[in-house]
N, C-alpha and C. Protein backbone atom coordinates (compact mmCIF):
# COMPACT_ATOMS: atom_id res chain seq x y z
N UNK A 1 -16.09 3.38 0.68
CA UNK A 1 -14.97 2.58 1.11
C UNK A 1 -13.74 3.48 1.19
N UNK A 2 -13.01 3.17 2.27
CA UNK A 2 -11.86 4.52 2.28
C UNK A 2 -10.75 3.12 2.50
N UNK A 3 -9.65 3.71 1.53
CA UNK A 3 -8.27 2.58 1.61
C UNK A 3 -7.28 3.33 2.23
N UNK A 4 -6.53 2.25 1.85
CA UNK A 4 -4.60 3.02 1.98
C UNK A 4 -4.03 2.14 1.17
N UNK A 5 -2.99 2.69 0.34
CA UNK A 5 -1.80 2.21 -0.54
C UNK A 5 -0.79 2.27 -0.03
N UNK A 6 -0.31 1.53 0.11
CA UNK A 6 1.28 1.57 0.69
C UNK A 6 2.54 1.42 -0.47
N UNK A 7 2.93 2.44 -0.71
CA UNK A 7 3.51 1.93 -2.12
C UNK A 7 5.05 2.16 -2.22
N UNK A 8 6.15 1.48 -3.02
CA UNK A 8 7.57 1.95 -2.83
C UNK A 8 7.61 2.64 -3.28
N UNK A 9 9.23 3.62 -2.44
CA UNK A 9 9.16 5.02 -2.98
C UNK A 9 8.92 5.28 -4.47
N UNK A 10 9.66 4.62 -5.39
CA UNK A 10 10.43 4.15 -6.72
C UNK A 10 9.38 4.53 -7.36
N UNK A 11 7.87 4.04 -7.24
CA UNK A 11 6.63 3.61 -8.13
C UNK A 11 5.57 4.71 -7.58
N UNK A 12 5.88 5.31 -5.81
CA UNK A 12 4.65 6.36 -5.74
C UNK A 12 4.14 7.12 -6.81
N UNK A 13 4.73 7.48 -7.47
CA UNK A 13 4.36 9.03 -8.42
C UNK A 13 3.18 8.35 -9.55
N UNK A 14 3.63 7.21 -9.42
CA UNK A 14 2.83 6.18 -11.23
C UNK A 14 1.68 5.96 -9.96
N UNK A 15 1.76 5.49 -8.71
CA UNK A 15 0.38 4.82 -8.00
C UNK A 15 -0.07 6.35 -8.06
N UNK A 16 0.32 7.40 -7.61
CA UNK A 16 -1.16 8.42 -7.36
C UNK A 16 -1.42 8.92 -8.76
N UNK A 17 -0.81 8.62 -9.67
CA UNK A 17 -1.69 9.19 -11.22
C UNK A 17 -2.54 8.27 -11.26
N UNK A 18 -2.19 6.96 -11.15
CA UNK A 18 -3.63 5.47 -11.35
C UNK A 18 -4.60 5.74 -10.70
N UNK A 19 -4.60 6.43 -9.43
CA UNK A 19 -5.08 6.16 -8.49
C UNK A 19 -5.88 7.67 -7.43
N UNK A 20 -5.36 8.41 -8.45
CA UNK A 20 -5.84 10.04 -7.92
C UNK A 20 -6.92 10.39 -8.39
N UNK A 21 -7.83 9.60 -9.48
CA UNK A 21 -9.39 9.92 -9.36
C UNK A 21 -10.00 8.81 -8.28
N UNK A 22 -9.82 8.66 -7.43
CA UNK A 22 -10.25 7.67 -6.23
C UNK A 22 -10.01 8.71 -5.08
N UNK A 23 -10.70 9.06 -4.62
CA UNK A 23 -10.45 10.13 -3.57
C UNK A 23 -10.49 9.59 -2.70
N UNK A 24 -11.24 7.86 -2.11
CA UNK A 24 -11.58 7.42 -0.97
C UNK A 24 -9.84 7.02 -0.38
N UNK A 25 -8.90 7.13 -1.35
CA UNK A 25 -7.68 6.34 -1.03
C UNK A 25 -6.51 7.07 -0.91
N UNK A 26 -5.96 6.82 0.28
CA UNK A 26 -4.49 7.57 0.21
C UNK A 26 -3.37 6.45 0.11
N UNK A 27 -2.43 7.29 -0.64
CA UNK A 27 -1.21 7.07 -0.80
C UNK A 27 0.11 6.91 -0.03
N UNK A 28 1.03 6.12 0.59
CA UNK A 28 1.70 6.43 1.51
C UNK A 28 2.75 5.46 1.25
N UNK A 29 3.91 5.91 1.64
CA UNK A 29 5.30 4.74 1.46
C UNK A 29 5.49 4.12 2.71
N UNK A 30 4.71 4.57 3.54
CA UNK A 30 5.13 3.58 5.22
C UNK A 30 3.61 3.75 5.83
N UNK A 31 3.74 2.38 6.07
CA UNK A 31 2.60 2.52 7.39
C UNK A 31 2.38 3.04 8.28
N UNK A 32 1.54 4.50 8.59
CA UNK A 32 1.39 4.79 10.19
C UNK A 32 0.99 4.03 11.45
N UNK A 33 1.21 4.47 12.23
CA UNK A 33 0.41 3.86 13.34
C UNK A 33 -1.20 3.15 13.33
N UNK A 34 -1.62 4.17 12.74
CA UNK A 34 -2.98 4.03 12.86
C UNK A 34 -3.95 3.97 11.46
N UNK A 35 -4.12 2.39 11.37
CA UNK A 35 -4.43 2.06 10.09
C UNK A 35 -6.05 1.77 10.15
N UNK A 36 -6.71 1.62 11.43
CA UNK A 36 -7.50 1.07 12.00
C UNK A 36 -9.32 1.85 11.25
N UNK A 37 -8.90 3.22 10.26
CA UNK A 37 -9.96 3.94 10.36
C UNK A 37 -9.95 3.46 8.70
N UNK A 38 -9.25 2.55 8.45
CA UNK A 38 -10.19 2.25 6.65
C UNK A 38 -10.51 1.14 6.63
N UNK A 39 -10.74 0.48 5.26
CA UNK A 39 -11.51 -0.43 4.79
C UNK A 39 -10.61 -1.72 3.95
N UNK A 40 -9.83 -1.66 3.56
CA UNK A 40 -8.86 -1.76 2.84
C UNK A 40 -7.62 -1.34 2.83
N UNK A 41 -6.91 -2.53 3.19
CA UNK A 41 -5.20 -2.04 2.95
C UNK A 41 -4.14 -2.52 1.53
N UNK A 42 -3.60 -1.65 0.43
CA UNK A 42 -3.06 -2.51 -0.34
C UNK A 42 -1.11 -2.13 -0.02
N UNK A 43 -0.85 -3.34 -1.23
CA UNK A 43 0.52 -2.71 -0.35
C UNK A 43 1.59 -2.96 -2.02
N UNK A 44 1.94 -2.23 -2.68
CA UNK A 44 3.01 -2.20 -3.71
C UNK A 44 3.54 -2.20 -3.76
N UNK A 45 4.89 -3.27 -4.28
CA UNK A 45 6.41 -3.34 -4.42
C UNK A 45 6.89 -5.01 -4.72
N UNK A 46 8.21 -4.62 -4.38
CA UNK A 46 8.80 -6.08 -4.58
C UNK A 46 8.65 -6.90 -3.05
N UNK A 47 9.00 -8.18 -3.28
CA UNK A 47 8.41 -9.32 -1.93
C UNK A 47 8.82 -8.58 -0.80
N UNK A 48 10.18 -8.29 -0.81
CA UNK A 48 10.51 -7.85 0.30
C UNK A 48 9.72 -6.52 1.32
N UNK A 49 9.42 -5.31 0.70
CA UNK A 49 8.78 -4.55 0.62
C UNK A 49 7.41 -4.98 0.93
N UNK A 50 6.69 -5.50 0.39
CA UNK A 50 5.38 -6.06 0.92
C UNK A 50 5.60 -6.86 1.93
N UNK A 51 6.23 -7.82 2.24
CA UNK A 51 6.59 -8.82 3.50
C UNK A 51 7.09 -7.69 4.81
N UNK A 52 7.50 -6.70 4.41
CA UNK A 52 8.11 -5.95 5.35
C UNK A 52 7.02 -4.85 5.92
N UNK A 53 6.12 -4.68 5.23
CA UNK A 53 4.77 -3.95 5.40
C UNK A 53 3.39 -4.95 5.86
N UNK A 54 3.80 -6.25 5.63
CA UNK A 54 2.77 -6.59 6.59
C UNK A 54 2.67 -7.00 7.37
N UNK A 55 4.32 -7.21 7.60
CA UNK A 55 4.46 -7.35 9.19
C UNK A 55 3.66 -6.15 10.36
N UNK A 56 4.06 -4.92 9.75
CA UNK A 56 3.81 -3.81 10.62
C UNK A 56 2.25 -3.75 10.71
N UNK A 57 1.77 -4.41 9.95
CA UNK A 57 0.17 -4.58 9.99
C UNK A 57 -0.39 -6.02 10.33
N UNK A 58 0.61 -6.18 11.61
CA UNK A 58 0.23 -7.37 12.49
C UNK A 58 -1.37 -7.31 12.80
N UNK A 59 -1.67 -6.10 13.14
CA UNK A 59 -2.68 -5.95 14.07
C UNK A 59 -4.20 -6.07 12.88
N UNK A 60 -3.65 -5.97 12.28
CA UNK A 60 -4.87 -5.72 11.14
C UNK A 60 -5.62 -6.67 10.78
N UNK A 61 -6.95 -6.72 10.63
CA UNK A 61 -8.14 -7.51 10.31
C UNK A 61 -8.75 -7.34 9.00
N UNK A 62 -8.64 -6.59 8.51
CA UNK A 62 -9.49 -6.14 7.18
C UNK A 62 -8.70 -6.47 6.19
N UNK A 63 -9.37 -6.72 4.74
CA UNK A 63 -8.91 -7.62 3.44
C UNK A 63 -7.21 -6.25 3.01
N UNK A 64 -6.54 -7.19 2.79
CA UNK A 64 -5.11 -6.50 2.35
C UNK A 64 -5.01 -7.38 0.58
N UNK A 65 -4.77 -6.15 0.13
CA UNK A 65 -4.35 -6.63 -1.55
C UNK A 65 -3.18 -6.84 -1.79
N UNK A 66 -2.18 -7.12 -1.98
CA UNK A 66 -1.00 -7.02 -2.32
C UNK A 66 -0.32 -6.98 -4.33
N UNK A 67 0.46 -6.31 -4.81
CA UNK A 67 0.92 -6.22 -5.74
C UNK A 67 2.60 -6.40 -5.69
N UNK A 68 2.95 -7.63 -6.53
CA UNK A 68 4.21 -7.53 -6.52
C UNK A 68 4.76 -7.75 -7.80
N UNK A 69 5.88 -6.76 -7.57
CA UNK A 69 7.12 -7.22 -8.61
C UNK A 69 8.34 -7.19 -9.00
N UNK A 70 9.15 -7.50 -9.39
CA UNK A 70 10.17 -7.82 -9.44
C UNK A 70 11.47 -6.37 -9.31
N UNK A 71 12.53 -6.83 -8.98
CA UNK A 71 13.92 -5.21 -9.32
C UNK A 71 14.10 -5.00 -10.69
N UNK A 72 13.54 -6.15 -12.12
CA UNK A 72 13.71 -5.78 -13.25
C UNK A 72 12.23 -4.65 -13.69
N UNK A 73 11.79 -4.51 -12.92
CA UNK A 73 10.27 -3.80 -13.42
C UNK A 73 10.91 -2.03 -13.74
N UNK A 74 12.05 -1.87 -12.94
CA UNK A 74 11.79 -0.25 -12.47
C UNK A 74 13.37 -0.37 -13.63
């Protein structure tokens, strides 16, 4: 299974230590163009941030995870 994380800037560094023995998955703070070659999309941050990332993944068909939380977290 190969993913993508979409994660805010704020929290990247904590997602690729969780998440850097998973080799199938990359890490990224913005959506590219071309999301079309994985399996899985997740997306990390507060509402806005996730609402604003899945818009750009109008096109997308495959299961999306989402994680949210709050401006008191950071």
């Amino acid at each position: 299974m190969k993913g993508l994380l979409i994660a805010m800037p704020s929290v990247i560094d904590e997602v690729k230590k969780i998440i850097g023995n998973y080799s199938s998955f990359t890490v990224v703070t913005e959506v590219g163009s071309d999301v079309d070659g994985y399996d899985v999309v997740g997306v990390i941050g507060t509402d806005r941030f996730i609402l604003m990332n899945l818009h750009r993944l109008n096109s997308w068909e495959g299961p999306v995870l989402t994680v949210g939380f709050g401006l008191s977290f950071f």
